[in-house]
Protein backbone atom coordinates (compact mmCIF):
# COMPACT_ATOMS: atom_id res chain seq x y z
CA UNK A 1 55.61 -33.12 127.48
CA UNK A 2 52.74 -31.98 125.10
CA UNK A 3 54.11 -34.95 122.90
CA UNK A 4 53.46 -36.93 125.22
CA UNK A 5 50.16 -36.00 126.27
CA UNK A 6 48.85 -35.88 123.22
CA UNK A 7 49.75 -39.66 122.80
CA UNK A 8 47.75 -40.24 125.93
CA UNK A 9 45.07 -38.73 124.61
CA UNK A 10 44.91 -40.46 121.11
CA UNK A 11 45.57 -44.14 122.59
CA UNK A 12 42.97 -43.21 125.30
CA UNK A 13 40.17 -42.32 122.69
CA UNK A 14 40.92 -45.11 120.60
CA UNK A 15 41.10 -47.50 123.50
CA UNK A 16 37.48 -45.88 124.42
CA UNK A 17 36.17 -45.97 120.40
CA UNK A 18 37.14 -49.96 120.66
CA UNK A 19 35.38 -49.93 124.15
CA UNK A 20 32.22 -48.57 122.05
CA UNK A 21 32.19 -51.08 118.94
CA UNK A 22 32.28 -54.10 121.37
CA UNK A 23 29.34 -53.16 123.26
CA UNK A 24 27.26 -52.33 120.49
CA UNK A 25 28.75 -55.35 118.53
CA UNK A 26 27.28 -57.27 121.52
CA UNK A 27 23.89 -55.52 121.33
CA UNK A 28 23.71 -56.63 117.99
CA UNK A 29 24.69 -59.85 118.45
CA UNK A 30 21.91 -60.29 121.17
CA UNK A 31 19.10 -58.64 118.64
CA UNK A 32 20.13 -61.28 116.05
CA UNK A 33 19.88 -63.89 118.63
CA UNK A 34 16.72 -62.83 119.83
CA UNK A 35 15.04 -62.64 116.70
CA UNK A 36 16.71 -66.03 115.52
CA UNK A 37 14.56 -67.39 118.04
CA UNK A 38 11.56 -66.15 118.30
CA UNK A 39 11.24 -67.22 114.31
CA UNK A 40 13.17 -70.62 115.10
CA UNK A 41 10.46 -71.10 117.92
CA UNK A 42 7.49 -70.00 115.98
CA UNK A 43 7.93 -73.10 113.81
CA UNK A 44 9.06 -75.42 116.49
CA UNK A 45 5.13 -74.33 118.08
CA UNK A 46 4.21 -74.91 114.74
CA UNK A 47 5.46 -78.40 114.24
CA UNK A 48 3.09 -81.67 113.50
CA UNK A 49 -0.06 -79.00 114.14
CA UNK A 50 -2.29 -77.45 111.31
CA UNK A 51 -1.01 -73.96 112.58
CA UNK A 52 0.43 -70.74 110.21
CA UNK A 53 3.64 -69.74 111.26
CA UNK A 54 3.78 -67.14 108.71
CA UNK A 55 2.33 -63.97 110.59
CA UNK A 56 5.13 -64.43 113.02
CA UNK A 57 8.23 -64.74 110.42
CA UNK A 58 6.93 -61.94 108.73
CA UNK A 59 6.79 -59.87 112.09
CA UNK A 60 10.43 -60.87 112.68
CA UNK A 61 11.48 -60.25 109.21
CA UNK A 62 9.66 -56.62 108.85
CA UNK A 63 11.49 -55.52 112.15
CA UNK A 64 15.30 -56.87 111.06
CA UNK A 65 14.24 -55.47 107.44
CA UNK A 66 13.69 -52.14 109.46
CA UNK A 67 16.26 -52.09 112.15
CA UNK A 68 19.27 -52.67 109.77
CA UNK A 69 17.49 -49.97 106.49
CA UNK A 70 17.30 -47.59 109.63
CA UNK A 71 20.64 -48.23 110.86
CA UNK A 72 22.22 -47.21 107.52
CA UNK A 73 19.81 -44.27 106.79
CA UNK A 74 20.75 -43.23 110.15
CA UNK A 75 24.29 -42.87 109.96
CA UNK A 76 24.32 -41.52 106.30
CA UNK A 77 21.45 -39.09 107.00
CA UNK A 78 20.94 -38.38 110.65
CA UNK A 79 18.10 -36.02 110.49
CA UNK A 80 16.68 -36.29 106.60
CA UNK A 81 16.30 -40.28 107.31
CA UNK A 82 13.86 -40.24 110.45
CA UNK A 83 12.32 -37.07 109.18
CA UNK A 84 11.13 -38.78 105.95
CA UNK A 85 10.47 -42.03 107.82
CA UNK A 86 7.60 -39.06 109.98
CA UNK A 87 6.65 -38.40 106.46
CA UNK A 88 6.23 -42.15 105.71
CA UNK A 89 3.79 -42.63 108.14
CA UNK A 90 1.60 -40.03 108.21
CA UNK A 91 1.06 -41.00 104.90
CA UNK A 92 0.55 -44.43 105.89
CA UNK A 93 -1.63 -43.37 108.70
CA UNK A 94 -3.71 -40.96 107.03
CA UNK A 95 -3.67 -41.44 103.41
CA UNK A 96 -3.53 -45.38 102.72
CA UNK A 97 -6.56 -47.29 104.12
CA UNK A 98 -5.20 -50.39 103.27
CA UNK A 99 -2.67 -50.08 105.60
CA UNK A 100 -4.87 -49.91 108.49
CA UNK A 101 -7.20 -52.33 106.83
CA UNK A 102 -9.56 -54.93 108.97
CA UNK A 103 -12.26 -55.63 111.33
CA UNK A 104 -12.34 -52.59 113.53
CA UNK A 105 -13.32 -53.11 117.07
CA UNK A 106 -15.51 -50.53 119.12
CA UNK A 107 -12.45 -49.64 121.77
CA UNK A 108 -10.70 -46.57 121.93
CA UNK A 109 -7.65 -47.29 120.60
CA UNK A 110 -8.71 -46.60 116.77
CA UNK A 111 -8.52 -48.90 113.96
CA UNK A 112 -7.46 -51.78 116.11
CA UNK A 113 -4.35 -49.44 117.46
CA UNK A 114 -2.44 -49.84 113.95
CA UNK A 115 -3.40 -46.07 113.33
CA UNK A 116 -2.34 -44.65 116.48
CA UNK A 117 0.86 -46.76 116.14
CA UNK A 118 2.18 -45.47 113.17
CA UNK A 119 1.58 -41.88 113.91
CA UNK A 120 3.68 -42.32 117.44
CA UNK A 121 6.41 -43.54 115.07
CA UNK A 122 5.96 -40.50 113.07
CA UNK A 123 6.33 -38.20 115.81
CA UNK A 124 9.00 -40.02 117.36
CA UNK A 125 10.71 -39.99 114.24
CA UNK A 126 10.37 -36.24 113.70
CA UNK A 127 11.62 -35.64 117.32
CA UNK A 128 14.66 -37.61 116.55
CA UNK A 129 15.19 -35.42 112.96
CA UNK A 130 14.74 -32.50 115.60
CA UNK A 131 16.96 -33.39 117.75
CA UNK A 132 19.75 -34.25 115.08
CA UNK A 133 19.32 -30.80 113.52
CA UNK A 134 21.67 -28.07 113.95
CA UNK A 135 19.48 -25.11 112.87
CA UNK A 136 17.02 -23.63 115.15
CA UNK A 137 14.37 -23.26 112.02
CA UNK A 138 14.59 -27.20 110.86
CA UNK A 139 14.53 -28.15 114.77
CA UNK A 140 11.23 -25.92 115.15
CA UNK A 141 9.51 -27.03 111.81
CA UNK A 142 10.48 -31.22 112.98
CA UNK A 143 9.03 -30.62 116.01
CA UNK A 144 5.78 -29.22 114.30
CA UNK A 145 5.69 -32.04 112.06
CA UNK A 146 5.65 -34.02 115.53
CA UNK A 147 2.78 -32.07 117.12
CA UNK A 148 1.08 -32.56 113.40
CA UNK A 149 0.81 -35.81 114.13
CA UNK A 150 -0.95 -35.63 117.60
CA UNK A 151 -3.40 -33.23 115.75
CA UNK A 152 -3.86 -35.93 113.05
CA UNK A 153 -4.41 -38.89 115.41
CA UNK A 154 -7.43 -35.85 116.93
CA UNK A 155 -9.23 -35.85 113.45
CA UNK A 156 -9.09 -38.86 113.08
CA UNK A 157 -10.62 -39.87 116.11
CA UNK A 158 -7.41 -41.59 118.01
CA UNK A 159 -7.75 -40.62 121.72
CA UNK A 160 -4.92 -43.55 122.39
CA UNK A 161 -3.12 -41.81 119.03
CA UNK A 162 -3.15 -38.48 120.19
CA UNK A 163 -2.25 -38.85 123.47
CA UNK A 164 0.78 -41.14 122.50
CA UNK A 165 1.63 -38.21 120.26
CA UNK A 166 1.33 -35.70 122.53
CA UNK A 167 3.67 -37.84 125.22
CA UNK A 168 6.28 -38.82 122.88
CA UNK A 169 6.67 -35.06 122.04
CA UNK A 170 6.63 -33.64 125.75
CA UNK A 171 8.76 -36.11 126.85
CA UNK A 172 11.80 -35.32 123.99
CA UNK A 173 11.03 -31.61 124.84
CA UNK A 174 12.61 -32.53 128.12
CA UNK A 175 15.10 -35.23 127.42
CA UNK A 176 17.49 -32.58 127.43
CA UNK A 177 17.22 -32.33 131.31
CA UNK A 178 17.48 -35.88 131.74
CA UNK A 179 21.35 -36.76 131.84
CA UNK A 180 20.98 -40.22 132.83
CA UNK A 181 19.53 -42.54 129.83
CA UNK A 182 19.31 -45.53 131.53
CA UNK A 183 16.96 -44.25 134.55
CA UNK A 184 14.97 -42.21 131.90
CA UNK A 185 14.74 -45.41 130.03
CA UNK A 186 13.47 -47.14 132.40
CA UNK A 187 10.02 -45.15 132.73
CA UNK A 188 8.81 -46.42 129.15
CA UNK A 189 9.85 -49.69 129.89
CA UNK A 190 7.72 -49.83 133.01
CA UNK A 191 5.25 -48.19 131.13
CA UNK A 192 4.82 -51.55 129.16
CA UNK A 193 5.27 -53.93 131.51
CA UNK A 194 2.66 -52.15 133.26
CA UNK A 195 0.43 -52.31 130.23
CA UNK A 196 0.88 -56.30 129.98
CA UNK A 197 0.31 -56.98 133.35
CA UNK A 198 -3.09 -54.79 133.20
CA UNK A 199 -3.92 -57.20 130.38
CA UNK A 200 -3.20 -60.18 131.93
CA UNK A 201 -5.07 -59.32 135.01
CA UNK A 202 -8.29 -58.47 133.05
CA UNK A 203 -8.44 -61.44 131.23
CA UNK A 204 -7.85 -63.72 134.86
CA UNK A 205 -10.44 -61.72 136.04
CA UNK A 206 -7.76 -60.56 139.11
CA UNK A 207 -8.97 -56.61 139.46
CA UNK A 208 -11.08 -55.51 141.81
CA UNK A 209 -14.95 -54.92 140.90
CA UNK A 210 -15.13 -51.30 140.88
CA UNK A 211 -11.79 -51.93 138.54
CA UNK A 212 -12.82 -54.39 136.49
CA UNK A 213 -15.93 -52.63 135.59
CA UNK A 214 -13.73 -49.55 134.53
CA UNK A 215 -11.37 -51.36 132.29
CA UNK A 216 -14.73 -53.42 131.19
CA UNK A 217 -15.77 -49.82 129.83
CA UNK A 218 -12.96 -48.37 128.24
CA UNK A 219 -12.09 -51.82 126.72
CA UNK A 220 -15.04 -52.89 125.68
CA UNK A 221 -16.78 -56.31 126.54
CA UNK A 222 -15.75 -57.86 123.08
CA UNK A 223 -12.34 -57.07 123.74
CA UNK A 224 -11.94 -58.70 127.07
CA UNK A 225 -13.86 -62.00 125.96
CA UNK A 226 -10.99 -62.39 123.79
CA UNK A 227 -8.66 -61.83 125.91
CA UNK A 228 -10.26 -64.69 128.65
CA UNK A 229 -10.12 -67.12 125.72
CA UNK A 230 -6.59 -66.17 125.08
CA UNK A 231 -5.59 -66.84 128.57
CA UNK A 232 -8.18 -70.01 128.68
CA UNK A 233 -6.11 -71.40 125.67
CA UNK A 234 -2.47 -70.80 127.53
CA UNK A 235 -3.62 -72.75 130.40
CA UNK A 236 -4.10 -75.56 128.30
CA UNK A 237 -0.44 -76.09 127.06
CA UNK A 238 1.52 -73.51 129.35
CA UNK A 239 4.83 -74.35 127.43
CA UNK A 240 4.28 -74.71 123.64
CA UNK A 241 0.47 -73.28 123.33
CA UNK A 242 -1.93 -74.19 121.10
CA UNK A 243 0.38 -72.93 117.53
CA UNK A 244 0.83 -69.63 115.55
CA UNK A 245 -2.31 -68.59 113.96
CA UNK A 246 -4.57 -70.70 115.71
CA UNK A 247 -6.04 -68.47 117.97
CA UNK A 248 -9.14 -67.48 115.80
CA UNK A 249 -10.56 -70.79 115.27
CA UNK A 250 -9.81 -72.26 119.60
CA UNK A 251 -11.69 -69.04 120.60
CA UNK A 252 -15.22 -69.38 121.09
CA UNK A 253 -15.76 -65.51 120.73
CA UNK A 254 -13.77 -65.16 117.77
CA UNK A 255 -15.11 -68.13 116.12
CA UNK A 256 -18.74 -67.22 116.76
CA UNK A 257 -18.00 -63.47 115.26
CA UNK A 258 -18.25 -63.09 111.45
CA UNK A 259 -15.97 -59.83 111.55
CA UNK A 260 -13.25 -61.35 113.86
CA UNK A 261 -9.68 -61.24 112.49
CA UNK A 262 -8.50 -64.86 114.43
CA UNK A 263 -6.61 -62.20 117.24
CA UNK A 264 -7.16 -60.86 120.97
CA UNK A 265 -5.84 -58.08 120.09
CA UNK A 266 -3.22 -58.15 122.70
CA UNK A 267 0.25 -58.95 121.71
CA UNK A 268 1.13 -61.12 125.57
CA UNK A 269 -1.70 -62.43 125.89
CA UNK A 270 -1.70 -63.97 121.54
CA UNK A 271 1.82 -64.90 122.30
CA UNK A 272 0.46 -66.72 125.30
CA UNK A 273 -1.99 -68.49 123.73
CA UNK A 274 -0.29 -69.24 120.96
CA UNK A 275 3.46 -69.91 121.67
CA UNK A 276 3.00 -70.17 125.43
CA UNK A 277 4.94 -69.05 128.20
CA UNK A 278 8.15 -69.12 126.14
CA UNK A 279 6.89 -66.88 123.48
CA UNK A 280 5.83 -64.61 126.13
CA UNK A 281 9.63 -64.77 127.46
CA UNK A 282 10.75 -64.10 123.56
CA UNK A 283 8.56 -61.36 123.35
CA UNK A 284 9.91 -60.16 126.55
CA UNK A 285 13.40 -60.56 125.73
CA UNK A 286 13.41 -58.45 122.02
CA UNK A 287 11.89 -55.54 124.30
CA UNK A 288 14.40 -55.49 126.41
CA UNK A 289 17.23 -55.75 123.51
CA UNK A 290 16.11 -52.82 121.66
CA UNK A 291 16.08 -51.12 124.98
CA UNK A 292 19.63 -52.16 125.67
CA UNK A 293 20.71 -51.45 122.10
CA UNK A 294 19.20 -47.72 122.81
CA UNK A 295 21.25 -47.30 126.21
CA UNK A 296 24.28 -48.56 124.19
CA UNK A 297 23.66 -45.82 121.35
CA UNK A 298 26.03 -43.65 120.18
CA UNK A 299 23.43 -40.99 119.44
CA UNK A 300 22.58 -38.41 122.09
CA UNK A 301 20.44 -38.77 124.98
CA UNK A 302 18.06 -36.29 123.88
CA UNK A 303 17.52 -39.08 120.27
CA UNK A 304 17.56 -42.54 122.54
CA UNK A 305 15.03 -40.83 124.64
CA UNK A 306 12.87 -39.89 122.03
CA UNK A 307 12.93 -42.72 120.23
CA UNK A 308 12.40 -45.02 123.29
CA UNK A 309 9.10 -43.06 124.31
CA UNK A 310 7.71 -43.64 121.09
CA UNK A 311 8.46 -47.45 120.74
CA UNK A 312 7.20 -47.58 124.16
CA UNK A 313 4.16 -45.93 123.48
CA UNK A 314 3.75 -48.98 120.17
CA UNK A 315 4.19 -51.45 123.10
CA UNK A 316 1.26 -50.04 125.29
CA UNK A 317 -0.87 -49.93 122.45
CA UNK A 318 0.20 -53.28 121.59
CA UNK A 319 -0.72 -54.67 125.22
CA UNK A 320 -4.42 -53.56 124.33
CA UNK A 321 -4.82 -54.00 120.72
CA UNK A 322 -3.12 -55.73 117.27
CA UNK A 323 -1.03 -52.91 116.61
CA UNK A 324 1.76 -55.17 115.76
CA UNK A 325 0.07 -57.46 113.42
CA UNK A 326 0.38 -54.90 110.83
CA UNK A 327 3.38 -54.73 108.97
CA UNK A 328 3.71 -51.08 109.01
CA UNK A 329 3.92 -50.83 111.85
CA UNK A 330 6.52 -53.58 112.63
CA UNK A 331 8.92 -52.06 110.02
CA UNK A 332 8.64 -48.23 111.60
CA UNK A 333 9.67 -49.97 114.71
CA UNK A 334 12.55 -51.55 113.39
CA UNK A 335 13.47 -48.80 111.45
CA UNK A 336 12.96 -46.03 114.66
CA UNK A 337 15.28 -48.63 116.96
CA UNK A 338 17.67 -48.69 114.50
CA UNK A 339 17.97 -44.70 113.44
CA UNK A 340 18.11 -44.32 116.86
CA UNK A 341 20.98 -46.66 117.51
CA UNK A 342 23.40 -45.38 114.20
CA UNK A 343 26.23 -43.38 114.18
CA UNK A 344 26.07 -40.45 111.81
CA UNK A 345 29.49 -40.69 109.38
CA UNK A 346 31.75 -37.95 110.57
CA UNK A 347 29.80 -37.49 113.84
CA UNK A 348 30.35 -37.87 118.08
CA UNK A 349 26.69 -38.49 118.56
CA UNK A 350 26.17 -36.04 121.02
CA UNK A 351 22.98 -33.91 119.15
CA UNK A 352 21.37 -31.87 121.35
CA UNK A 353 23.89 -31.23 123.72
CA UNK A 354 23.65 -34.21 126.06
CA UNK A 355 24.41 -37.53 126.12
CA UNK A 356 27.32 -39.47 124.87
CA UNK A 357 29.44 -43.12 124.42
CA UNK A 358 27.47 -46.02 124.45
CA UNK A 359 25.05 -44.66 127.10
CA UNK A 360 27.87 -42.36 129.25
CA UNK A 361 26.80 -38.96 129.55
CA UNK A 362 28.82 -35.99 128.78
């Protein structure tokens, strides 16, 4: 009988393991399609037009370059991977200025949101360490180095920074109590959308007065002449826009400003204007694989959590400013996604006590 059983039991985890590798070989499959065509479209938009594709294969290069180094540095080092990759960008954040470098708008998102950016990464990445850490001590110390950065993003001025911070780390604090990834996931993801729409409705001038004149004063008037041009230029050629890199010389504002970098700082509304509504639906569509590929994980609720908070918090500051247009910061988001989505050698992916399979909770 216990012969038996225990045959059960072996066929019925490997039938469950094989269950496991086909999902996430689909979610892989998807991200390579994805990013296959937002680069295959970028010249396509490009094509017969004096545009520069380049930014935009670069963007989808950084983020494969950094999903698949963090998938491997993930499963061989589960906690020393993402808590060097906090390391990384602190140091990128705080102690290169070139990697931050360029014109520097008067909003409150901080060096044009690359700053703030990298140190959510960093604190996601340090929550994810924690998380993946056995010892109480390491746990506590990862989770300082996440509240470090929050304090960092202070100094330096980052209200947008330190408040990502500060989220990313409250809301891994309680992804313990939050069984079910896929509703929990969905609260960053609205968080974006939310963000993008908010853009969008600035630039059509759609908010209410009182509103408007808000978002006209956190924003900055600069800012939201850019983005009117932006959405000016995607009415002009709603399916293919006007071509990658083009932006800065179609915009009046940006054209007529001798410390413009050529973007509206505001990764929908450049995609928009640039690669029209089909880039937007790209863009769309490789948010919403790395959020599948996180419910999908083999790592622990408490990790996808973390690490989806964070890369949500890039995408708010992305809605709002040209976070993404750094390389930096496009490799720490491939690199989080894809420590997040790894399965440590040797290892159930169950840190932290909750979560499970390929998004089942245990």
């Amino acid at each position: 009988m216990g012969t038996a059983e225990d045959g059960a039991r072996t066929a019925g985890r490997a039938a469950g393991g094989t269950a496991v590798r086909e999902r996430r070989g689909s979610a892989d499959a998807w991200g390579v399609t994805v990013l296959g065509a937002c680069a295959g479209w970028a010249l396509l938009t490009a094509a017969g037009r004096d545009a520069r594709p380049e930014g935009v294969l670069l963007a989808v290069l950084a983020v494969a370059a950094g999903y698949a180094t963090g998938r491997i540095a993930g499963a061989v080092l589960p906690v020393a991977a993402p808590a060097v990759g906090a390391l990384a960008g602190l140091w990128l954040a705080l102690g290169v200025p070139d990697a931050t470098a360029g014109p520097r708008l008067d909003a409150p998102l901080g060096h044009a949101g690359a700053t703030a950016a990298l140190l959510a990464l960093s604190a996601g990445a340090a929550c994810c360490a924690a998380w993946a850490a056995s010892a109480p001590l390491p746990r506590l110390a990862l989770r300082l180095l996440a509240a470090g950065a929050a304090v960092a993003a202070a100094v330096q001025g980052s209200v947008a920074g330190c408040l990502a911070c500060a989220g990313v780390l409250l809301c891994s604090l309680a992804a313990a109590r939050m069984p079910h990834r896929g509703l929990a996931l969905a609260g960053p993801a609205a968080a974006v959308a939310a963000a993008a729409a908010l853009a969008w409705a600035v630039a059509e001038d759609a908010l209410p007065e009182g509103l408007a004149a808000s978002a006209e004063g956190q924003l900055g008037a600069y800012r939201i002449l850019l983005w009117r041009d932006a959405a000016g230029l995607a009415g002009h050629d709603l399916l293919l826009g006007t071509g990658p890199g083009r932006f800065g010389e179609l915009s009046p504002t940006a054209a007529g400003t001798l410390a413009s970098d050529g973007r509206p700082h505001s990764a929908a509304l450049q995609q928009a204007a640039e690669q029209g509504l089909v880039g937007v639906a790209l863009l769309a569509a490789a948010c919403v694989w790395v959020l599948y590929a996180l419910w999908r994980s083999p790592r622990g609720t408490p990790v996808v959590l973390s690490a989806g908070v964070a890369l949500a918090a890039v995408g708010v500051l992305a809605s709002a400013g040209n976070a993404l247009s750094f390389t930096a910061v496009t490799v720490g988001v491939g690199a989080l996604a894809g420590v997040a989505t790894a399965r440590p050698l040797g290892g159930d992916g169950s840190e932290g006590g909750a979560g499970g399979e390929g998004g089942e909770d245990r």
